[in-house]
Protein backbone atom coordinates (compact mmCIF):
# COMPACT_ATOMS: atom_id res chain seq x y z
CA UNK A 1 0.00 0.00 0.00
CA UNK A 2 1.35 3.34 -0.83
CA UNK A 3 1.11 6.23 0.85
CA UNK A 4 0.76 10.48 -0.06
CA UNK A 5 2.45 13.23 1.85
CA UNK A 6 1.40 16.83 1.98
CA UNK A 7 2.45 19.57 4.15
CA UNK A 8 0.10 22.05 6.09
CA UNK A 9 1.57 25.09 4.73
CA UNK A 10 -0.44 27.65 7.71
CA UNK A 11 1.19 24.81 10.18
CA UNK A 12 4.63 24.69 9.52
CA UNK A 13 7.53 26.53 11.26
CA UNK A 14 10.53 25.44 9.30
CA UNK A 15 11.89 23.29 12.15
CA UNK A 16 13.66 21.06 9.98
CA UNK A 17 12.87 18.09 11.91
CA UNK A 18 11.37 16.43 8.84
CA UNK A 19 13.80 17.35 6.57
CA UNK A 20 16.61 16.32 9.30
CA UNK A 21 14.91 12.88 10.11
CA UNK A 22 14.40 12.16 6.53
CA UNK A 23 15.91 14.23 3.62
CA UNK A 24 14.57 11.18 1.18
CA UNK A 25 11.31 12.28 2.44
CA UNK A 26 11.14 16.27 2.74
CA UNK A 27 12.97 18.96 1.65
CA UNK A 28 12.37 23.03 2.29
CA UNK A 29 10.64 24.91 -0.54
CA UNK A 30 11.80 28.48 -1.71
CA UNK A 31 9.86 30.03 1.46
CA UNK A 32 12.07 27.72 3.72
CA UNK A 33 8.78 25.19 4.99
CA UNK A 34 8.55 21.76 4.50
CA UNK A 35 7.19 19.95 1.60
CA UNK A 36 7.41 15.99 0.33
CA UNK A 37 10.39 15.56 -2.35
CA UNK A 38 7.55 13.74 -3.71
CA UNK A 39 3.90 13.33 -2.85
CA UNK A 40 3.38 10.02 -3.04
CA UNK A 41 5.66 7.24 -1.30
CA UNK A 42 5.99 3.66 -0.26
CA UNK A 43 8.05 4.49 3.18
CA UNK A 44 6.56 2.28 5.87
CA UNK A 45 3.49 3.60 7.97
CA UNK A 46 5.49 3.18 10.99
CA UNK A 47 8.15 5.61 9.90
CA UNK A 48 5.54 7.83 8.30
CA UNK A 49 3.79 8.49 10.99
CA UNK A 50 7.09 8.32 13.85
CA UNK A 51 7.82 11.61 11.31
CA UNK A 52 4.78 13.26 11.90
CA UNK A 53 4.48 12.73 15.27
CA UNK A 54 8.17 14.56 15.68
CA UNK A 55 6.57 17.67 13.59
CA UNK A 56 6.36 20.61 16.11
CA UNK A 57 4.23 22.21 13.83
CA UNK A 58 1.80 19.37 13.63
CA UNK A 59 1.68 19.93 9.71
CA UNK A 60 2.32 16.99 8.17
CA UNK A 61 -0.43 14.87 6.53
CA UNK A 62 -0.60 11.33 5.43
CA UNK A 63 -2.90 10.12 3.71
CA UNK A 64 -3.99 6.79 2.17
CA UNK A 65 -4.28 5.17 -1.47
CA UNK A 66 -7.71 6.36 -0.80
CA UNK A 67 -7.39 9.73 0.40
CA UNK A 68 -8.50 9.35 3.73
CA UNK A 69 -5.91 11.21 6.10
CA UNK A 70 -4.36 8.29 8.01
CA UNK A 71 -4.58 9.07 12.28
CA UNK A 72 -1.43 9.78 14.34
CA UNK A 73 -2.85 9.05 17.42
């Protein structure tokens, strides 16, 4: 099962955590936030959402092959 990655855009404080944790996964845009090198991904749930949970900013979002927002929690 793949997963997509977006980033809350309103939410993020250009921590770096994601892009520190997992440069395959996010890199900083020309406004210095977060965003997914690429959208979709087939990085393990577990590590997916270990990432998110470690956002300060609470901004990232996962979401399924369906497009229902996976839960952190």
């Amino acid at each position: 099962m793949g997963f997509r990655l977006s980033v809350r855009k309103d939410l993020c404080i250009s921590s770096g955590k994601c892009v520190g944790d997992a440069p395959d996964l996010f890199r900083f845009d020309a406004d210095e936030l977060a965003e997914p090198v690429s959208p979709a991904t087939d990085a393990s749930l577990d590590r997916l959402i270990k990432i998110a949970r470690t956002c300060p900013g609470e901004a990232i979002v996962i979401t399924d092959e369906l497009g229902a927002e996976v839960p952190l929690g």
